[in-house]
PDB file of N, CA and C in Angstrom:
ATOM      1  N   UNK A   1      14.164  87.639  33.716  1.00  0.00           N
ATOM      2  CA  UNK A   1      14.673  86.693  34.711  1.00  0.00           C
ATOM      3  C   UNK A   1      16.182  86.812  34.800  1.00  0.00           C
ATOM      4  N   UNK A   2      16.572  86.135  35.815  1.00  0.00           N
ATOM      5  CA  UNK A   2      18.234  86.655  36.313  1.00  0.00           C
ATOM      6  C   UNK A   2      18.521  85.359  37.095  1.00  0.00           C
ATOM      7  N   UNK A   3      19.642  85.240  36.544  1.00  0.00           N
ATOM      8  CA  UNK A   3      20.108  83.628  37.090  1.00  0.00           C
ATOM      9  C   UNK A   3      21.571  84.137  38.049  1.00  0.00           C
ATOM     10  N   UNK A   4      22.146  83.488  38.890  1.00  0.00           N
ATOM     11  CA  UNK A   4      23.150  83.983  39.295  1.00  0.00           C
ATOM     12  C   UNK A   4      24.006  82.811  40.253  1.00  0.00           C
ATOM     13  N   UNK A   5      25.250  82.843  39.443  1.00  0.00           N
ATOM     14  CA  UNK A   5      25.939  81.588  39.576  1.00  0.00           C
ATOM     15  C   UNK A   5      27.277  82.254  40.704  1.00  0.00           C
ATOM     16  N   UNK A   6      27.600  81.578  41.455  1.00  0.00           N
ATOM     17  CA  UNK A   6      28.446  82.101  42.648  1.00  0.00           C
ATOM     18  C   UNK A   6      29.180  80.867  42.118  1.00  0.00           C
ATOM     19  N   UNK A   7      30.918  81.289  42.624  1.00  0.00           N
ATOM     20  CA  UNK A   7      31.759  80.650  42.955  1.00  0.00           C
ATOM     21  C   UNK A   7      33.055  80.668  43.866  1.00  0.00           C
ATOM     22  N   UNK A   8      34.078  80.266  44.509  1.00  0.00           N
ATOM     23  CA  UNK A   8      35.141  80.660  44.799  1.00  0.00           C
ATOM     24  C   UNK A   8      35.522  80.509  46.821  1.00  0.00           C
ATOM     25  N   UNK A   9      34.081  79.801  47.063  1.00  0.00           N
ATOM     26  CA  UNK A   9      34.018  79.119  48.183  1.00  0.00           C
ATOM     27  C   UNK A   9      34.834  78.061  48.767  1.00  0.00           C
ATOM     28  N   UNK A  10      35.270  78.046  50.208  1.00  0.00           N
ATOM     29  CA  UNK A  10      36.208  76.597  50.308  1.00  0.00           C
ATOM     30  C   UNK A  10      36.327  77.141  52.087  1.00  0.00           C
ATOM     31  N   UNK A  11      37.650  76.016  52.334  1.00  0.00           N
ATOM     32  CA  UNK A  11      38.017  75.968  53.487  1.00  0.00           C
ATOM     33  C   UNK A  11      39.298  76.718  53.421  1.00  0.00           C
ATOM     34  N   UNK A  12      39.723  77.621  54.532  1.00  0.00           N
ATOM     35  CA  UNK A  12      40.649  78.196  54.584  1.00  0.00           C
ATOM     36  C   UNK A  12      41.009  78.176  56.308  1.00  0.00           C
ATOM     37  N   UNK A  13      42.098  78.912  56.723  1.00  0.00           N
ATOM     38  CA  UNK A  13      42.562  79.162  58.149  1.00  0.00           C
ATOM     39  C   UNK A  13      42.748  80.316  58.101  1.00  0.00           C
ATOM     40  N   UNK A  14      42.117  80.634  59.741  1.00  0.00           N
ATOM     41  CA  UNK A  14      42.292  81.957  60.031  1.00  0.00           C
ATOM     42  C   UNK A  14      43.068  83.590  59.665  1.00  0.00           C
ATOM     43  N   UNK A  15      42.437  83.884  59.284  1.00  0.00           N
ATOM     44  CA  UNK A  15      44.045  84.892  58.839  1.00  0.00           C
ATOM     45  C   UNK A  15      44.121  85.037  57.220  1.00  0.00           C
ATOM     46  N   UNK A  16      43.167  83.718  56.638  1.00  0.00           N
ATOM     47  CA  UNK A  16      43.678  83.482  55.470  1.00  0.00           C
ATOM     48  C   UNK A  16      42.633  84.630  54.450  1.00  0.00           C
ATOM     49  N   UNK A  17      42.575  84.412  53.025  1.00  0.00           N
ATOM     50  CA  UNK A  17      42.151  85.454  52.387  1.00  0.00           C
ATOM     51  C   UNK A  17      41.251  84.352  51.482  1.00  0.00           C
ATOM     52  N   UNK A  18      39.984  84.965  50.861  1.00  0.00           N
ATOM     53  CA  UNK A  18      39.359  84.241  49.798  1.00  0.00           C
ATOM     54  C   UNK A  18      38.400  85.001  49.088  1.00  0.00           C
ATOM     55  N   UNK A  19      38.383  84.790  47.479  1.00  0.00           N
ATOM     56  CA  UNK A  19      37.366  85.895  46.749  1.00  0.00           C
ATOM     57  C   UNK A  19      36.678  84.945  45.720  1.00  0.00           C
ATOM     58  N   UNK A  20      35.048  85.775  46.297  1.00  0.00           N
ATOM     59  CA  UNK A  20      33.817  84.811  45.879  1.00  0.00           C
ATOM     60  C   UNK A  20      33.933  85.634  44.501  1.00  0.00           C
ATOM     61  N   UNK A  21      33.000  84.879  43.800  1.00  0.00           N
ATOM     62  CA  UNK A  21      32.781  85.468  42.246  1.00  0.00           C
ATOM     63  C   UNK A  21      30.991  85.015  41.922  1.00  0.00           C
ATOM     64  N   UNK A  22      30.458  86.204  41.430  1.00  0.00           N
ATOM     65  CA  UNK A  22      29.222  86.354  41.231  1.00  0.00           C
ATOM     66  C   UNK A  22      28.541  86.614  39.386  1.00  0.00           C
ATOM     67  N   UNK A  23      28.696  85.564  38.911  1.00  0.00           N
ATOM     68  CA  UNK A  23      28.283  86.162  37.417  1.00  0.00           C
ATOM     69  C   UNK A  23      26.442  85.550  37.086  1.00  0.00           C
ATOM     70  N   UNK A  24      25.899  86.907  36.839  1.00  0.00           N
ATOM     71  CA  UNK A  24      24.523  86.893  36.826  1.00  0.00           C
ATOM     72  C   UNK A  24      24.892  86.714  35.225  1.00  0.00           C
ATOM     73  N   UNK A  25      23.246  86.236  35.352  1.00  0.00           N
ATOM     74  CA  UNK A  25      22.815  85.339  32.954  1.00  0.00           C
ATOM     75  C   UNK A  25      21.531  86.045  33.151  1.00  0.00           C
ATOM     76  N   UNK A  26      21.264  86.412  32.216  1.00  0.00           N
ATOM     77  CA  UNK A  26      19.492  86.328  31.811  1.00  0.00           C
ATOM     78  C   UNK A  26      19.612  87.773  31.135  1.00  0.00           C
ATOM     79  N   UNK A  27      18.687  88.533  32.106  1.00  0.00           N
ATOM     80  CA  UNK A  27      18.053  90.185  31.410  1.00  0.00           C
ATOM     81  C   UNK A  27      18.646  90.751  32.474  1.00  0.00           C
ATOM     82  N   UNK A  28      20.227  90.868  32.383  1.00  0.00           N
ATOM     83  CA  UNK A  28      21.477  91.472  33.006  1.00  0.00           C
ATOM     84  C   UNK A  28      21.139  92.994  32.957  1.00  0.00           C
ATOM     85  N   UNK A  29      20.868  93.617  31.814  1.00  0.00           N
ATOM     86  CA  UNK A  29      20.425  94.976  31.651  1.00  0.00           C
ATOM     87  C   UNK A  29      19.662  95.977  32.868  1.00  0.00           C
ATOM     88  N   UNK A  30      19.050  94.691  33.387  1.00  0.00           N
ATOM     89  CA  UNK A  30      17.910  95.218  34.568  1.00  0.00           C
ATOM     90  C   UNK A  30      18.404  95.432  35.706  1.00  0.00           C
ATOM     91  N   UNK A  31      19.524  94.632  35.941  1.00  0.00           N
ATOM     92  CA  UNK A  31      20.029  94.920  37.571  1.00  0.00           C
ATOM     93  C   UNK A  31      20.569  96.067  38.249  1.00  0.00           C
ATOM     94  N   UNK A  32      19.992  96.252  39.547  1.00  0.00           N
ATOM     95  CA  UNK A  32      20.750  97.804  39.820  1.00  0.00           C
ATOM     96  C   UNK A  32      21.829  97.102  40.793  1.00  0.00           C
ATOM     97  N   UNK A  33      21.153  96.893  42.219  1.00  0.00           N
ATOM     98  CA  UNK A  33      22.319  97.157  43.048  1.00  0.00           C
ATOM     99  C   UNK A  33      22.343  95.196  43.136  1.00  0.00           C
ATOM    100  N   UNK A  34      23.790  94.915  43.644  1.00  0.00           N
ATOM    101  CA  UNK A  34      24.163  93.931  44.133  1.00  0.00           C
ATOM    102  C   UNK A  34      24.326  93.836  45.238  1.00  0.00           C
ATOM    103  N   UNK A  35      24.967  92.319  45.725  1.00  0.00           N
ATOM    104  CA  UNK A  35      25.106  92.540  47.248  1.00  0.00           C
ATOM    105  C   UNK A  35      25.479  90.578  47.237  1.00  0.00           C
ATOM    106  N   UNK A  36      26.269  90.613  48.872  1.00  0.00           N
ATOM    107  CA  UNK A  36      26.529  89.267  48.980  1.00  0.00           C
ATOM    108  C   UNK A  36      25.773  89.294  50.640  1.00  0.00           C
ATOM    109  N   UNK A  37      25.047  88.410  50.978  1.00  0.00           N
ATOM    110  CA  UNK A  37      24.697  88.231  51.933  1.00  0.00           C
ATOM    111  C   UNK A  37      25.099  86.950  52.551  1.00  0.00           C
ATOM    112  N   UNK A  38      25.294  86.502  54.022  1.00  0.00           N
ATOM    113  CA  UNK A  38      25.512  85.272  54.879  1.00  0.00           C
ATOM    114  C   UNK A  38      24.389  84.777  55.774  1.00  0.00           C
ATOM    115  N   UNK A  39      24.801  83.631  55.699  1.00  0.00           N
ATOM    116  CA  UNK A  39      23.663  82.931  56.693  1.00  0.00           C
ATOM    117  C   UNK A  39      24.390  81.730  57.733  1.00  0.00           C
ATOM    118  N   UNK A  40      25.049  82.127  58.325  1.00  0.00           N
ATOM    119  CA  UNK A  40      25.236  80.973  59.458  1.00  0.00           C
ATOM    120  C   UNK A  40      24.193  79.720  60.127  1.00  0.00           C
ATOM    121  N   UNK A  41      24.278  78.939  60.376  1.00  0.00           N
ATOM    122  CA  UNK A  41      23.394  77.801  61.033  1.00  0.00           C
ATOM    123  C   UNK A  41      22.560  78.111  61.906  1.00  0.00           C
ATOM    124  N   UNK A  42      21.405  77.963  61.967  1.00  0.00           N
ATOM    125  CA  UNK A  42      20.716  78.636  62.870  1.00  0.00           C
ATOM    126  C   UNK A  42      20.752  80.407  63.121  1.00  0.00           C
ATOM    127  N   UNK A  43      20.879  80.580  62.220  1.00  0.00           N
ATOM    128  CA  UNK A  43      21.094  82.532  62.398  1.00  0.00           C
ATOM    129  C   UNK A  43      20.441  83.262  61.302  1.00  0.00           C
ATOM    130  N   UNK A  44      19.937  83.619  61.097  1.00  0.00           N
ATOM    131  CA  UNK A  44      19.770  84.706  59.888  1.00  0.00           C
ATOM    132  C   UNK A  44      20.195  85.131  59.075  1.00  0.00           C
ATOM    133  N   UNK A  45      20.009  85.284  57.864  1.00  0.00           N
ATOM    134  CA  UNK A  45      20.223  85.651  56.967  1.00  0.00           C
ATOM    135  C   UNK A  45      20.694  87.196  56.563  1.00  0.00           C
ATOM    136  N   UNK A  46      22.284  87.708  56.934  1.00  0.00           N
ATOM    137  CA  UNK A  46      22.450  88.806  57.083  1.00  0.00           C
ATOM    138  C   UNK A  46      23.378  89.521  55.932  1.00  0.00           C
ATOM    139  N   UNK A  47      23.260  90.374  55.748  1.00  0.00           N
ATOM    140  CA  UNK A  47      23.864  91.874  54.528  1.00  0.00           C
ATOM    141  C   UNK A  47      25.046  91.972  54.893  1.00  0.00           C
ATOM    142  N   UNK A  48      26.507  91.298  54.083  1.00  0.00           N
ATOM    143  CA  UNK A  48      27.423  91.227  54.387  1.00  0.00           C
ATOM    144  C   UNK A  48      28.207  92.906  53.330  1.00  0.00           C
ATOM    145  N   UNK A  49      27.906  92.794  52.536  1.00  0.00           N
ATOM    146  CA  UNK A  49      28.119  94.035  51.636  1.00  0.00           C
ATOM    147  C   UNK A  49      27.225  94.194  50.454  1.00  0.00           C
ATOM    148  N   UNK A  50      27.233  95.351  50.093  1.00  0.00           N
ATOM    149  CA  UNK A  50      26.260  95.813  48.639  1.00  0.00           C
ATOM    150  C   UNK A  50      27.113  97.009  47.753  1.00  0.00           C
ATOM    151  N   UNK A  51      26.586  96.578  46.707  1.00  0.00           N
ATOM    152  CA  UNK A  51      27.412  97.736  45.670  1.00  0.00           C
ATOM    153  C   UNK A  51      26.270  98.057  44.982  1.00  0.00           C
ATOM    154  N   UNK A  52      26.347  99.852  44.664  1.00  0.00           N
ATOM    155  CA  UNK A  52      25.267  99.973  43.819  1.00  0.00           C
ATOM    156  C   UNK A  52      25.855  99.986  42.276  1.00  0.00           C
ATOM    157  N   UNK A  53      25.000 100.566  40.964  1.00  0.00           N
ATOM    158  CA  UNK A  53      25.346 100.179  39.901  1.00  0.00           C
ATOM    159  C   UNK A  53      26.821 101.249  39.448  1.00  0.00           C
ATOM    160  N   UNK A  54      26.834 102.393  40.376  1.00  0.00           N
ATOM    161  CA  UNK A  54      27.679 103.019  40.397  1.00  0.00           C
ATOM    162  C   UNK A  54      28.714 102.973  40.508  1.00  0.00           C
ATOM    163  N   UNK A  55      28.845 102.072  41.834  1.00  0.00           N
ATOM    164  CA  UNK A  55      30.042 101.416  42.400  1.00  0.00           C
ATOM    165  C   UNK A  55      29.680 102.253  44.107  1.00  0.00           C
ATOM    166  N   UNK A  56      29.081 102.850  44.520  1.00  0.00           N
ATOM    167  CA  UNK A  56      28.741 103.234  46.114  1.00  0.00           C
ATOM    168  C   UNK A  56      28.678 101.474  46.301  1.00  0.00           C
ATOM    169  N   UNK A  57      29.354 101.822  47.715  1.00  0.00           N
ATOM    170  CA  UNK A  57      29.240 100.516  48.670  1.00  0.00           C
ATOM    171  C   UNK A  57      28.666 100.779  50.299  1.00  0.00           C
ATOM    172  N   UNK A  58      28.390  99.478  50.446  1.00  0.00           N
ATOM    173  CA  UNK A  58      27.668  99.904  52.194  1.00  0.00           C
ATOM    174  C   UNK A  58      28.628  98.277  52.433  1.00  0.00           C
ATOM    175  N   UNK A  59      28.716  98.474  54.018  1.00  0.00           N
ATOM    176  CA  UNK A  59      29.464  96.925  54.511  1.00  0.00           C
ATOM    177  C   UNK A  59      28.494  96.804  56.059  1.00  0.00           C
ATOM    178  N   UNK A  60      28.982  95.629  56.223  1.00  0.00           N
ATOM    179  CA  UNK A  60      28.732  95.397  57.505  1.00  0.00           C
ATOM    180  C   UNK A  60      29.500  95.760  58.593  1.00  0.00           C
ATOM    181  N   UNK A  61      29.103  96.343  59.406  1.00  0.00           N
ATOM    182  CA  UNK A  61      30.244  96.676  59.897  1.00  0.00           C
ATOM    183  C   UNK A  61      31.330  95.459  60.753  1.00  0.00           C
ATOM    184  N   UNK A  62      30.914  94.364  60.416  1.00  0.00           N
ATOM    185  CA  UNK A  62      32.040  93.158  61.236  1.00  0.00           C
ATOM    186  C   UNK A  62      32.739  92.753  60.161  1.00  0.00           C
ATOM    187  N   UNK A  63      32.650  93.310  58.951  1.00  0.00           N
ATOM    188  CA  UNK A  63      33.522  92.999  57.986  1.00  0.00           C
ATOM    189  C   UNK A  63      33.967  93.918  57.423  1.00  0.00           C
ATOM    190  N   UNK A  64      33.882  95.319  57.700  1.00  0.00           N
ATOM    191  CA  UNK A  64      34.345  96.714  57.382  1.00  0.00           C
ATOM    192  C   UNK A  64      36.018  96.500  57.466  1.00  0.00           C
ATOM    193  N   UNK A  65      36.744  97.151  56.687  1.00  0.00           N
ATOM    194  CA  UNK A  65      38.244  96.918  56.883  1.00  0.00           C
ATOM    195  C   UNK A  65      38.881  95.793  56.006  1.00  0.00           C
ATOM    196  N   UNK A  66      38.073  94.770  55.887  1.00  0.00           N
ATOM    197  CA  UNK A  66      38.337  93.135  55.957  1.00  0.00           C
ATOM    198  C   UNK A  66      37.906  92.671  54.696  1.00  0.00           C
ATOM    199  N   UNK A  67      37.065  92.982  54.172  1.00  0.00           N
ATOM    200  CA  UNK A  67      36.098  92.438  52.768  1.00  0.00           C
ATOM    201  C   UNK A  67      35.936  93.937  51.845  1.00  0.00           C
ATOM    202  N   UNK A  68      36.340  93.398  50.540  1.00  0.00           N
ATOM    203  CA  UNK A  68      35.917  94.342  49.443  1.00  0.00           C
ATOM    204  C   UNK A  68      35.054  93.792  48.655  1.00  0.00           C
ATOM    205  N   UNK A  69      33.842  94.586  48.381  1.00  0.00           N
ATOM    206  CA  UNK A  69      33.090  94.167  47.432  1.00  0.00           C
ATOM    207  C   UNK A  69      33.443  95.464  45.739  1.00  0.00           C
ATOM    208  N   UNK A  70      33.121  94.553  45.115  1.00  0.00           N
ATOM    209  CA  UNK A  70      33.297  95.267  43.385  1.00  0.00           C
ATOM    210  C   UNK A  70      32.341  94.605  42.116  1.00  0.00           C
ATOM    211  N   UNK A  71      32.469  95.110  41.423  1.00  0.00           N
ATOM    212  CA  UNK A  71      31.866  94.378  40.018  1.00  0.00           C
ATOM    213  C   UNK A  71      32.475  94.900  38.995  1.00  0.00           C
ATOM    214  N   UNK A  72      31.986  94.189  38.111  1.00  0.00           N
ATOM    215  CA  UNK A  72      32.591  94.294  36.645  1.00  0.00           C
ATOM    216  C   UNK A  72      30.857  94.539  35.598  1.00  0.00           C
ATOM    217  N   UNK A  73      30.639  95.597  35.324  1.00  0.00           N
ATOM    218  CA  UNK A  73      29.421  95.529  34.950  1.00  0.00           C
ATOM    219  C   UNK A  73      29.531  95.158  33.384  1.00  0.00           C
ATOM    220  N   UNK A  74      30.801  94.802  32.973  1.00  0.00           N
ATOM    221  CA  UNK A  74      30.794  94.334  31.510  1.00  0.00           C
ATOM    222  C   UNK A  74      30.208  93.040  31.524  1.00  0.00           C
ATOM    223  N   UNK A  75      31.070  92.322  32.632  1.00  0.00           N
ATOM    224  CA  UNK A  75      31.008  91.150  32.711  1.00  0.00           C
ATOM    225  C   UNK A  75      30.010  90.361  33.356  1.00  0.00           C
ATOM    226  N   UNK A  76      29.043  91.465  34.013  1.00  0.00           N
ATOM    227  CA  UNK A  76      27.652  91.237  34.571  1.00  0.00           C
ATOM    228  C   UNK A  76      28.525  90.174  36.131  1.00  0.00           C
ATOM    229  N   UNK A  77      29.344  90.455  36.650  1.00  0.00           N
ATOM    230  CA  UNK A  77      30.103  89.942  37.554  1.00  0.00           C
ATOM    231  C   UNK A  77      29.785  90.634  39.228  1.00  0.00           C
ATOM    232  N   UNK A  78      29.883  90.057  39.942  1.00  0.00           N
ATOM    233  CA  UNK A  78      30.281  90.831  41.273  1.00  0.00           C
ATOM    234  C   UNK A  78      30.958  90.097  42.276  1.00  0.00           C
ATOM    235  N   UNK A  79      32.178  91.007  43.136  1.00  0.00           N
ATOM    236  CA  UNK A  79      32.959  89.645  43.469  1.00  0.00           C
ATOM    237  C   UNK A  79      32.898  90.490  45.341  1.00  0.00           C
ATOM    238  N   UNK A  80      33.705  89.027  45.775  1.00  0.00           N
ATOM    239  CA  UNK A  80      33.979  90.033  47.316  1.00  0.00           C
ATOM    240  C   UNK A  80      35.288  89.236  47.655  1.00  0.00           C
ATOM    241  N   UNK A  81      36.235  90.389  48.070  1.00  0.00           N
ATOM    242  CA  UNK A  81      37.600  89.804  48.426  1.00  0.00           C
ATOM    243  C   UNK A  81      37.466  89.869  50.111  1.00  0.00           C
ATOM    244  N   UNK A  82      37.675  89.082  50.476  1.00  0.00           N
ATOM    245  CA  UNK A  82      37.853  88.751  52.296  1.00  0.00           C
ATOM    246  C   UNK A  82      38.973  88.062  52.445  1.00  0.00           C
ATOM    247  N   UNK A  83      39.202  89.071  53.339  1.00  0.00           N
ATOM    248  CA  UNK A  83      41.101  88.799  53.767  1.00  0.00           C
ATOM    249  C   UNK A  83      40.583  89.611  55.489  1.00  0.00           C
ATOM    250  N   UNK A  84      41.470  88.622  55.768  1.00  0.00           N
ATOM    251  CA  UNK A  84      41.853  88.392  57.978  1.00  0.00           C
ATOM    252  C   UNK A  84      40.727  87.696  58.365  1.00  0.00           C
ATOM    253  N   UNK A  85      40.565  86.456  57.431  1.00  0.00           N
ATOM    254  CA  UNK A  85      39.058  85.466  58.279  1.00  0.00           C
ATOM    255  C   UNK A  85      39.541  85.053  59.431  1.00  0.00           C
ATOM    256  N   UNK A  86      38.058  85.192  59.707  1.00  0.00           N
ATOM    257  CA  UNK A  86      37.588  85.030  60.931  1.00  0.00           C
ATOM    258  C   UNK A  86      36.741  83.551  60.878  1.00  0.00           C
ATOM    259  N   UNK A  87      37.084  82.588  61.981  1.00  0.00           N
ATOM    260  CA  UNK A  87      36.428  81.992  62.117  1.00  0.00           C
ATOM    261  C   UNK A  87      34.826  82.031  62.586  1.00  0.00           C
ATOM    262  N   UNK A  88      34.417  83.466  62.793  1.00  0.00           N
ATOM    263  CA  UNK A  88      33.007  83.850  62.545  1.00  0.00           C
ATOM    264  C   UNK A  88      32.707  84.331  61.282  1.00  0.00           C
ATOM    265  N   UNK A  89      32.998  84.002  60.591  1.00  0.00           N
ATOM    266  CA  UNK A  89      32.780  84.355  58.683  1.00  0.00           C
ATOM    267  C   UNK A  89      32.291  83.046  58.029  1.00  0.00           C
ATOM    268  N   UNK A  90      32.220  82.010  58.792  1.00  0.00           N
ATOM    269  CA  UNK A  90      31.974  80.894  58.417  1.00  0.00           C
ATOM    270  C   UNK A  90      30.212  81.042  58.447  1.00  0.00           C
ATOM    271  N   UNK A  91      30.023  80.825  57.067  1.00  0.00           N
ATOM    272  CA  UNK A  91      28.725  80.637  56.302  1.00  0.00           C
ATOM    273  C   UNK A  91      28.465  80.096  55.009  1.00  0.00           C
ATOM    274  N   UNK A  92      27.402  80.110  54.862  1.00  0.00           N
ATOM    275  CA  UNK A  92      27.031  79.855  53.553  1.00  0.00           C
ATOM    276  C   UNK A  92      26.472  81.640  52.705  1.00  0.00           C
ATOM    277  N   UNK A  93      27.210  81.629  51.959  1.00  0.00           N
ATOM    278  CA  UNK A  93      27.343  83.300  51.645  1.00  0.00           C
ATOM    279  C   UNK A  93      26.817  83.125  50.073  1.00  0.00           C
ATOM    280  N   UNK A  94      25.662  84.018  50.074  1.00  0.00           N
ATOM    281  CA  UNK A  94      24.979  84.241  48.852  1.00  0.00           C
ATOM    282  C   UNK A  94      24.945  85.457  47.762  1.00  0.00           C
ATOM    283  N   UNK A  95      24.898  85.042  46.943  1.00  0.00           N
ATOM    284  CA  UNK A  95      24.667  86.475  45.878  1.00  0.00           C
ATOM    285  C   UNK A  95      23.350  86.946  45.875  1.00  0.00           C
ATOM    286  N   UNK A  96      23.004  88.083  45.525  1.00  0.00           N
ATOM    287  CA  UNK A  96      21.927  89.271  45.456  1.00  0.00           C
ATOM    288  C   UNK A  96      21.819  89.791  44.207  1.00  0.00           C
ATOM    289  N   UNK A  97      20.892  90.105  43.857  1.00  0.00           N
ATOM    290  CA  UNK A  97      20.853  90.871  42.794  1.00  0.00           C
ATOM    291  C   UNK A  97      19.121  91.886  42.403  1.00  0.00           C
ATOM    292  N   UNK A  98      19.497  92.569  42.018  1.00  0.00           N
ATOM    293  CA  UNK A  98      17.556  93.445  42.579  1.00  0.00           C
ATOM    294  C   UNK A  98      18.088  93.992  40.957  1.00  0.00           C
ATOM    295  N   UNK A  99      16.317  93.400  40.099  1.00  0.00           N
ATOM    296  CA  UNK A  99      16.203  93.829  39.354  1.00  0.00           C
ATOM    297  C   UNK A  99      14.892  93.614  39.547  1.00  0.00           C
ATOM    298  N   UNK A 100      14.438  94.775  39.653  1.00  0.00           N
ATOM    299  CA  UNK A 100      12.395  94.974  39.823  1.00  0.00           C
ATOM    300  C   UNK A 100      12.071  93.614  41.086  1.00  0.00           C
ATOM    301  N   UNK A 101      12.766  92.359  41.295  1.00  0.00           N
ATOM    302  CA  UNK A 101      12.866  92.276  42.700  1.00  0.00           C
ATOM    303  C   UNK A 101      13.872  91.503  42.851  1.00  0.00           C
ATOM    304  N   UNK A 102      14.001  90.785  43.855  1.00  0.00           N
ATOM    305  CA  UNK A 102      15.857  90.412  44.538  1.00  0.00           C
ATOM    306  C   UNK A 102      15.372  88.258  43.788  1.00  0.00           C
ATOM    307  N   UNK A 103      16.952  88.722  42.855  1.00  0.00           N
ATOM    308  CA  UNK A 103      17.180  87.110  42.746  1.00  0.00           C
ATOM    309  C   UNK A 103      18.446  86.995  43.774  1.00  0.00           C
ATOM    310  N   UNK A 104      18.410  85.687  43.463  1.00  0.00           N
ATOM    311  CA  UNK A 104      19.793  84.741  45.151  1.00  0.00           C
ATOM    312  C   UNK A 104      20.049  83.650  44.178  1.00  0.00           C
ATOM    313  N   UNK A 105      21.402  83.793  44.191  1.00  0.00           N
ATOM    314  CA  UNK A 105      22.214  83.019  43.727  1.00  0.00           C
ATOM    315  C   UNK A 105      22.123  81.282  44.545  1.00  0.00           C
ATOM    316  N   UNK A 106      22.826  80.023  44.125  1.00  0.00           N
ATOM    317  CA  UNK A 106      22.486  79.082  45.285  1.00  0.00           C
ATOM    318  C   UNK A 106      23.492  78.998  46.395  1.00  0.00           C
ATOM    319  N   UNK A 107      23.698  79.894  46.940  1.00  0.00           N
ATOM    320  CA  UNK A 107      25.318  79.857  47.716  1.00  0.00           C
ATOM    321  C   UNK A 107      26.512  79.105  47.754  1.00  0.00           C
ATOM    322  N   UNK A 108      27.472  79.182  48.334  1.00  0.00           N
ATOM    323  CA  UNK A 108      28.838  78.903  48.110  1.00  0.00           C
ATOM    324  C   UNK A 108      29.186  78.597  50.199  1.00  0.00           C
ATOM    325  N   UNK A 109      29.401  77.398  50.091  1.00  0.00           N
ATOM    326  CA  UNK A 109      30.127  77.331  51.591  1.00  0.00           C
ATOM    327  C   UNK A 109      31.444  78.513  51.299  1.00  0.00           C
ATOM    328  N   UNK A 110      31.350  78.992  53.010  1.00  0.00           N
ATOM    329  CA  UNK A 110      33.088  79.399  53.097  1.00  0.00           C
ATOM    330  C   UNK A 110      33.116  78.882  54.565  1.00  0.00           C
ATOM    331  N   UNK A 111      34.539  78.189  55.042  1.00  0.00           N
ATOM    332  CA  UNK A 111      34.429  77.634  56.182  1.00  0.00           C
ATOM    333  C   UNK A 111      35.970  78.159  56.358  1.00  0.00           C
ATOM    334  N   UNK A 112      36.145  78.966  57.616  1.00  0.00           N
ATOM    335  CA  UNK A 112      37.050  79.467  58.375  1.00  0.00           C
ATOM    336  C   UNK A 112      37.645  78.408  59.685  1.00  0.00           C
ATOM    337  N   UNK A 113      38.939  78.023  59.461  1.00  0.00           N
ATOM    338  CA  UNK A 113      39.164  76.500  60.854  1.00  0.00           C
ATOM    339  C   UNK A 113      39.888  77.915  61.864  1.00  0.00           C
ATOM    340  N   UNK A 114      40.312  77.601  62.517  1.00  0.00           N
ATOM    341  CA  UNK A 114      40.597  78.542  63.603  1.00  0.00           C
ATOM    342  C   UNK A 114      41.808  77.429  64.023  1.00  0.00           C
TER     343      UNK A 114
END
């Protein structure tokens, strides 16, 4: 089992910068790839970035340029730096984690004012 605690969520203004933090507990050993996903109100649940255990990354492309994803595999960590928000970045943004199958962290508001 894999527990996964997110933090580093808030309100910011446009333009501004903010980095989530992802530290998974349990049978850490097992996890391959990570990932932070968003879900806006009424919208779907979408693949904002992923890192594999390697460190290969994939992005979205509306946040390509804009958001870094990384980890710390000592620290069983995974973080995402987002800098030039957008007041379409505003979600509730979750952690990922796939070990034999996908745990989700309980998300973290991020709210972008414009």
């Amino acid at each position: 089992q894999v527990r996964l605690v997110e933090s580093g969520g808030g309100l910011v203004q446009a333009g501004g910068s903010l980095r989530l933090s992802c530290a998974a507990f349990g049978t850490i050993w097992s996890i391959s790839d990570m990932a932070w996903y968003r879900q806006a109100p009424g919208k779907q649940r979408e693949l904002v970035a992923m890192i594999t255990t390697g460190g290969n990354t994939n992005y979205a492309d509306s946040v390509k340029g804009r958001f870094t994803i990384s980890r710390d595999n000592a620290k069983s960590t995974v973080y995402l730096r987002m800098n030039s928000l957008k007041p379409d970045d505003t979600s509730v943004y979750y952690c990922n984690a796939y070990a034999s199958r996908d745990y989700w962290g309980q998300g973290t508001q991020v709210t972008v004012s414009s």
